[in-house]
Protein backbone atom coordinates (compact mmCIF):
# COMPACT_ATOMS: atom_id res chain seq x y z
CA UNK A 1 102.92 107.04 131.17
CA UNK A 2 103.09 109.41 128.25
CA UNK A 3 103.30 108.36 124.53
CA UNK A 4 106.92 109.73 124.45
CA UNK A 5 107.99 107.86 127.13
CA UNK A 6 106.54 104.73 126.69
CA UNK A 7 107.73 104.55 123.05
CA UNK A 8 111.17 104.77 124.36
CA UNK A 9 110.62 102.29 126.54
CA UNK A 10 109.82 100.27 123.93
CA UNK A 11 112.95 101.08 121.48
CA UNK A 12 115.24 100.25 124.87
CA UNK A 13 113.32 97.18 125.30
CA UNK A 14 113.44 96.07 122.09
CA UNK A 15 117.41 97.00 121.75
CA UNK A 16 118.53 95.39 125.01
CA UNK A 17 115.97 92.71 125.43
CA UNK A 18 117.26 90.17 122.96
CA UNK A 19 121.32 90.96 123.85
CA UNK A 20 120.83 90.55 127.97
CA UNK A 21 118.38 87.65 126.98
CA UNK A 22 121.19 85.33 125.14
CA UNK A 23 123.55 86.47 127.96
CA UNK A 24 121.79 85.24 130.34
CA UNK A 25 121.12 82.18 128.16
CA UNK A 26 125.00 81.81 127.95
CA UNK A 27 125.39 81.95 131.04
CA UNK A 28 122.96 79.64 132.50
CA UNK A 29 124.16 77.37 129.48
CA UNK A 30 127.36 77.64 131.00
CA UNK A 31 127.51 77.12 134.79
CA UNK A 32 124.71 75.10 135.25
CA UNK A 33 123.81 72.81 132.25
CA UNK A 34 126.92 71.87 130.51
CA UNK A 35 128.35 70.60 133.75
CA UNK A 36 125.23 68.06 134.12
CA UNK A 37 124.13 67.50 130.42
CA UNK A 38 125.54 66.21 127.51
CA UNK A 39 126.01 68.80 124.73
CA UNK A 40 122.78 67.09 122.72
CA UNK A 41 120.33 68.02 125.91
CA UNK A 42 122.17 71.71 126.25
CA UNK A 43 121.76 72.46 122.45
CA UNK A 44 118.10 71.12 122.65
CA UNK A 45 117.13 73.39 126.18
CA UNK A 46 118.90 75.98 124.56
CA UNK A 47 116.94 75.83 121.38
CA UNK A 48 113.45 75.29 122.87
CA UNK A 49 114.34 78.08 125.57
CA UNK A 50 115.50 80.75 122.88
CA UNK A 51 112.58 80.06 120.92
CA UNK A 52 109.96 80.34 124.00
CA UNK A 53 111.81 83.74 124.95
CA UNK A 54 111.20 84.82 121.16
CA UNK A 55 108.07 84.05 121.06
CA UNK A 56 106.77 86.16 124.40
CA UNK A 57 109.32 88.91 123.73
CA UNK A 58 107.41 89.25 120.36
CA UNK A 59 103.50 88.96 121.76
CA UNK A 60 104.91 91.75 124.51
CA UNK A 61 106.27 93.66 122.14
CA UNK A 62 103.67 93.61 119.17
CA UNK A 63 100.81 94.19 121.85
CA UNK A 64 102.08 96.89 123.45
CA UNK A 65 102.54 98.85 119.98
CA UNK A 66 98.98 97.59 118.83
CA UNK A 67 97.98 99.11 122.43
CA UNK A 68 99.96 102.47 121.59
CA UNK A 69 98.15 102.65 118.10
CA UNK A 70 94.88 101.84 118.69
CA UNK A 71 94.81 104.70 121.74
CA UNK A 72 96.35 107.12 118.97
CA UNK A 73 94.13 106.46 116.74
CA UNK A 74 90.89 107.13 119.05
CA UNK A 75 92.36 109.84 120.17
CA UNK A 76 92.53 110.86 116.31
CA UNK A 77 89.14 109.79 115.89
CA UNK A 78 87.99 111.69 118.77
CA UNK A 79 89.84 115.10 117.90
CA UNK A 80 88.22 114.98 114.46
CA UNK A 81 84.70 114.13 116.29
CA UNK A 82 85.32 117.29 117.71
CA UNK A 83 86.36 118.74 114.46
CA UNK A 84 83.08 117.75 112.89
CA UNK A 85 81.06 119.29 115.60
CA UNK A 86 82.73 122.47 115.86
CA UNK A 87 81.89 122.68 111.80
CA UNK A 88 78.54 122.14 112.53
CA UNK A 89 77.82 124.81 114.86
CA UNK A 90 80.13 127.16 112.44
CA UNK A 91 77.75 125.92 109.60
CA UNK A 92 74.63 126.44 111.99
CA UNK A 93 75.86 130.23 113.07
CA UNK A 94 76.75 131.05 109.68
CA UNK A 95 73.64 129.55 108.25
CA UNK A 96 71.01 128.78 109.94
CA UNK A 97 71.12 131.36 112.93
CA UNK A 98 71.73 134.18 110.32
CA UNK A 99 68.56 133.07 108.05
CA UNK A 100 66.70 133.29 111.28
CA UNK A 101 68.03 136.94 112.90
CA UNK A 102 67.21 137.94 109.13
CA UNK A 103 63.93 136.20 109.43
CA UNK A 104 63.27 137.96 113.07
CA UNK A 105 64.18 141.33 111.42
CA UNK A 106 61.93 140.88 108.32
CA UNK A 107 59.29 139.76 110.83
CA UNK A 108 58.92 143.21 112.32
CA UNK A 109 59.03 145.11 108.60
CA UNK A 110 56.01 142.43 107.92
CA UNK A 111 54.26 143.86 111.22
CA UNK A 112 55.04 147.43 109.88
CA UNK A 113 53.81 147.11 106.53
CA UNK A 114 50.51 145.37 107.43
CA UNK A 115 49.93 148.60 109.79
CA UNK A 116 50.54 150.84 107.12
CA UNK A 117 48.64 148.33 104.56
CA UNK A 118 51.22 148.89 102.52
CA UNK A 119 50.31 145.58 99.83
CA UNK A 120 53.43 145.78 97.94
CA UNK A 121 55.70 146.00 100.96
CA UNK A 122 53.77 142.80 102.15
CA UNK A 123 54.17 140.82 99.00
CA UNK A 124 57.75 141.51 99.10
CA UNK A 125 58.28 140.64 102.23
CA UNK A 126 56.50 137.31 102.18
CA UNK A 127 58.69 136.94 99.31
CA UNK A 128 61.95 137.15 101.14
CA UNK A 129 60.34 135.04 103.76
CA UNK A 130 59.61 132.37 101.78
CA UNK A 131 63.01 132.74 99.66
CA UNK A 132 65.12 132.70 103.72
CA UNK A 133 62.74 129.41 105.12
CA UNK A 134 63.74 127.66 101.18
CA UNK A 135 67.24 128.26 102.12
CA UNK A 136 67.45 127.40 105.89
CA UNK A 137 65.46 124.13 104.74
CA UNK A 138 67.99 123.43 102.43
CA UNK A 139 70.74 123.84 104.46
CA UNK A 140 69.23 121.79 107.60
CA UNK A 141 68.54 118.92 104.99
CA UNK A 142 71.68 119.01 103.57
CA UNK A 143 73.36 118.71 106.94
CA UNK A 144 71.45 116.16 108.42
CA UNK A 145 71.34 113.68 104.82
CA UNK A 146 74.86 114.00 104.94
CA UNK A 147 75.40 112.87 108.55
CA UNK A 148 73.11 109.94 108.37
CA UNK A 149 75.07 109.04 104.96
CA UNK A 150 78.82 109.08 106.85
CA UNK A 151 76.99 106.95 109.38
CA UNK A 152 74.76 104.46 107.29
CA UNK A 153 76.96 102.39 104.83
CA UNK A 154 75.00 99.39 104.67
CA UNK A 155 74.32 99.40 101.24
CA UNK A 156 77.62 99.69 99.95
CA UNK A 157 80.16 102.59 100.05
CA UNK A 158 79.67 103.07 95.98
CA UNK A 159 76.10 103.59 96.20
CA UNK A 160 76.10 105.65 99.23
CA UNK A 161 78.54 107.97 97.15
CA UNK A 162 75.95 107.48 94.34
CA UNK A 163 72.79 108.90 96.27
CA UNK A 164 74.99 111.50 98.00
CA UNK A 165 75.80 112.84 94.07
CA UNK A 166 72.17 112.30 93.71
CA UNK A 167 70.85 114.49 96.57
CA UNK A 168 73.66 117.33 95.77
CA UNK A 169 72.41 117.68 92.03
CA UNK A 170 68.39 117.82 93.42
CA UNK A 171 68.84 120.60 95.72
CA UNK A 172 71.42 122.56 94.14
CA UNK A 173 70.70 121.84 90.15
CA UNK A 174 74.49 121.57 89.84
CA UNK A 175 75.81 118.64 87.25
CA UNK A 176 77.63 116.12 88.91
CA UNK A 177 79.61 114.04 86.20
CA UNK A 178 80.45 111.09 88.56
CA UNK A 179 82.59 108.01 87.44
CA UNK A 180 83.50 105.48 89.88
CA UNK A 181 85.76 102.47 90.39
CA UNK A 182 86.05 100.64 87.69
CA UNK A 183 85.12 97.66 88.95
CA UNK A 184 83.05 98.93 91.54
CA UNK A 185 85.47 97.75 94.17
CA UNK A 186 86.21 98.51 98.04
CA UNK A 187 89.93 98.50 98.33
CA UNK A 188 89.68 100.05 101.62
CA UNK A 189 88.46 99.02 105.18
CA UNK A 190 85.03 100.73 106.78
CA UNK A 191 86.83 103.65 108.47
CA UNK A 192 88.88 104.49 105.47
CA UNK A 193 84.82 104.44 103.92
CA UNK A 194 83.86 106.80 106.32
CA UNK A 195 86.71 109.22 106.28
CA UNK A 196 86.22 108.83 102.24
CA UNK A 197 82.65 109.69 102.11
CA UNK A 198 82.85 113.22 104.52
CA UNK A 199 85.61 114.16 102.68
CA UNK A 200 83.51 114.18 99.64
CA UNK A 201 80.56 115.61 101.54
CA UNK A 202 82.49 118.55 102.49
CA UNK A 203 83.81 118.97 99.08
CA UNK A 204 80.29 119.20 97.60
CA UNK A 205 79.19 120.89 100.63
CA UNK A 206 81.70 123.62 99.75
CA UNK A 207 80.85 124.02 95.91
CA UNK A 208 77.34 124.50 97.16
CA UNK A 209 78.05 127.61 99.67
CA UNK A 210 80.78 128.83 97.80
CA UNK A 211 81.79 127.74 94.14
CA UNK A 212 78.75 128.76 92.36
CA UNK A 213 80.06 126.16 89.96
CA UNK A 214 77.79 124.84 86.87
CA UNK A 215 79.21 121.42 86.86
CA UNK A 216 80.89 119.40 89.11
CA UNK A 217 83.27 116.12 88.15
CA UNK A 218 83.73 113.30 90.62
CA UNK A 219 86.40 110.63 89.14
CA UNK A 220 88.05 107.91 91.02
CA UNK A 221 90.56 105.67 89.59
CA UNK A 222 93.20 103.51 90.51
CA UNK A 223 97.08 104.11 90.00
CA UNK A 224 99.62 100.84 91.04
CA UNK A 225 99.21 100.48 94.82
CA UNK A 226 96.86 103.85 95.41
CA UNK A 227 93.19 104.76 94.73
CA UNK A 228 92.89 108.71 93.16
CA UNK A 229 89.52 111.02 94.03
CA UNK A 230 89.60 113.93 91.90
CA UNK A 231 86.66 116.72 92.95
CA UNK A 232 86.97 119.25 90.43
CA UNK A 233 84.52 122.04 89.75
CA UNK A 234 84.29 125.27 87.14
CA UNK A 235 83.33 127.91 89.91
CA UNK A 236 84.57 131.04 90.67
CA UNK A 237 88.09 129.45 92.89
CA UNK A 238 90.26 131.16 95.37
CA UNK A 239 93.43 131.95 96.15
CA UNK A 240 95.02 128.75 97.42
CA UNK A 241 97.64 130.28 99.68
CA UNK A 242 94.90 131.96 101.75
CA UNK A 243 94.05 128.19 102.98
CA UNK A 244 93.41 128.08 106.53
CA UNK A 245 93.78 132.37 107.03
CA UNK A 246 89.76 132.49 106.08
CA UNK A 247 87.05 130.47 108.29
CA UNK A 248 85.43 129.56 104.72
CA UNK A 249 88.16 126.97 104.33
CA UNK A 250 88.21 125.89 107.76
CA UNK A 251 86.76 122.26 106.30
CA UNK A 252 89.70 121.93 104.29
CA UNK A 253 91.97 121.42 107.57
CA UNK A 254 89.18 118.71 108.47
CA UNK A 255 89.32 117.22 104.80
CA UNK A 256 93.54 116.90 105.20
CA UNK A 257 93.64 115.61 108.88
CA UNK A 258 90.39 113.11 107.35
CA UNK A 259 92.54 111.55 104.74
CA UNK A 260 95.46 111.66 107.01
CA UNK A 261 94.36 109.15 109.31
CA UNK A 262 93.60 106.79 106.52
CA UNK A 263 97.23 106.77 105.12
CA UNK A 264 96.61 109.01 102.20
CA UNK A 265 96.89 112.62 101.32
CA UNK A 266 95.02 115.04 100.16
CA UNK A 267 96.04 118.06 97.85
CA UNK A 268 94.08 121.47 96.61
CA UNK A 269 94.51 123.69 93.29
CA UNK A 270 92.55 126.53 92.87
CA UNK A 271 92.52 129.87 91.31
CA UNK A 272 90.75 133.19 90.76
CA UNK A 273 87.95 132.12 88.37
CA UNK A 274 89.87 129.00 87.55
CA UNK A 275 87.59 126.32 89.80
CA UNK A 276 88.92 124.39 92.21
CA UNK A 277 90.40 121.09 92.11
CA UNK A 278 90.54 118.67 95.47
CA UNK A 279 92.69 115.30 95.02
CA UNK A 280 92.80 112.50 97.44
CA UNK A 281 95.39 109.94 97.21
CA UNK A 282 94.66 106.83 99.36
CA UNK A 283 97.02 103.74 99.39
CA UNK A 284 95.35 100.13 98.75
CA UNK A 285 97.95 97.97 99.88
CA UNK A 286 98.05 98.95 103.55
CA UNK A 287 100.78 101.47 103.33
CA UNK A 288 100.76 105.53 103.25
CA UNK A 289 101.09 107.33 100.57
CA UNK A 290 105.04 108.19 98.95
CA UNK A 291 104.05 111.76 97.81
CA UNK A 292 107.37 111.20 95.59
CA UNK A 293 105.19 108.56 93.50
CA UNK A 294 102.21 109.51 93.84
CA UNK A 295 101.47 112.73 92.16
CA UNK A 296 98.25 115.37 92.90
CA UNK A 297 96.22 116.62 89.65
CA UNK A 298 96.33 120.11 89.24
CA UNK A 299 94.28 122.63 87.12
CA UNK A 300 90.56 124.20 88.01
């Protein structure tokens, strides 16, 4: 049975269950207990009947809509699995398998220039070997520290984030001005964790292909009932309505549909030469996020 179908199942179950329920009641009541009971033993059946009949009508009910939401959100959890992978092997193609056909090309001036003994042509082309391998290293590292980091949080989700800030600042020499919780607390469950943590990783990940930012500032602080991320950087920006039209920005579809499944939201603000500025908005209290109340920082 489709979702559709067996939500409106549910809604006419849920309508009509309780009114034919105390009909029937009534009517049982009625015809065969009044006429054999006094009205002490009817009230009492009655009482203990309705409140049985609650009781399983509620378990049915409540477990069949825990049953509806936990397949919906695997099936969430499954499409953005997907997700994930299909921005790995765009990261791979547009990295990685570029370095190398540049490396394969540069590979066969190499061969050319030793035949000619051309030592200048050689030095420059070890050069731009060496400079290719540096980046492909990079980039492999990078993608594989930040998958074991979405999937390790054993030490805490505060100084995962930490050593994640850590790693981006080694390899790219970008500042990261980070400033967490104060107190360093978890108002969130593991997935929301998870879902937290990529959507950082792909926010650093993108400053490092594509910001060429200087400094970088990571800030999360908490606002009533939500939790605020703010990832803002001084790069060069873009123009926000292009979102989505370019397959640089593909990982900010991923970053939205991330927070999405947490409860929370998650706005951008960027601008020609103005930075970018990425804003999550997570709710602590179990519910999602009012975008009337809650609102996004702006700026670059």
């Amino acid at each position: 049975m489709e979702d559709r179908a067996r939500y409106l199942w549910l809604k006419l179950l849920t309508i009509l269950g309780p009114t034919l329920f105390v009909a029937g009641a009534e009517f049982v009541r009625s015809v065969y207990l009044r006429p054999h009971f006094s009205p002490t033993t009817v009230s009492l059946i009655a009482v203990g009947t309705t409140l049985v009949g609650a009781i399983v009508f509620s378990w049915y009910v409540f477990r069949a809509m825990e049953r509806l939401e936990t397949e919906r959100r695997t099936y969430k959890e499954a499409m953005l699995s997907l997700q994930e992978r299909e921005r790995i092997a765009r990261e791979m193609h547009d990295g990685v398998a570029q370095n190398l056909a540049v490396l394969k090309l540069e590979a066969y001036k190499l061969k050319d220039c030793v035949g000619r003994h051309d030592q200048d042509a050689i030095h420059q082309e070890i050069d731009t070997f060496e400079a290719l391998l540096n980046q492909t290293y990079l980039e492999v590292r990078q993608t594989l520290f930040d998958l074991r980091a979405s999937r390790k949080l054993d030490e805490g989700f505060w100084p995962t984030v930490e050593r994640q800030v850590q790693e981006f600042e080694r390899q790219t020499g970008v500042r990261v001005a980070f400033q967490p919780l104060t107190p360093r607390q978890e108002l969130w469950n593991e997935l929301a964790s998870v879902q937290i943590l990529r959507i950082i990783q792909e926010a650093l990940a993108n400053v490092r292909k594509h910001a060429r930012a200087r400094r970088v500032d990571l800030s999360c602080e908490r606002e009533g009932r939500v939790v605020r991320f703010v990832i803002r950087d001084d790069g060069e920006g873009f123009i926000a309505s292009e979102i989505g039209s370019q397959s640089d920005h593909y990982g900010l579809s991923v970053m939205r549909e991330r927070a999405e499944t947490i409860g929370g939201r998650l706005t951008v603000s960027s601008g020609p030469d103005q930075g970018t500025t990425i804003t999550l908005v997570i709710p602590v209290d179990g519910r999602g996020v009012d975008s009337g109340k809650s609102k996004a920082h702006g700026g670059g």
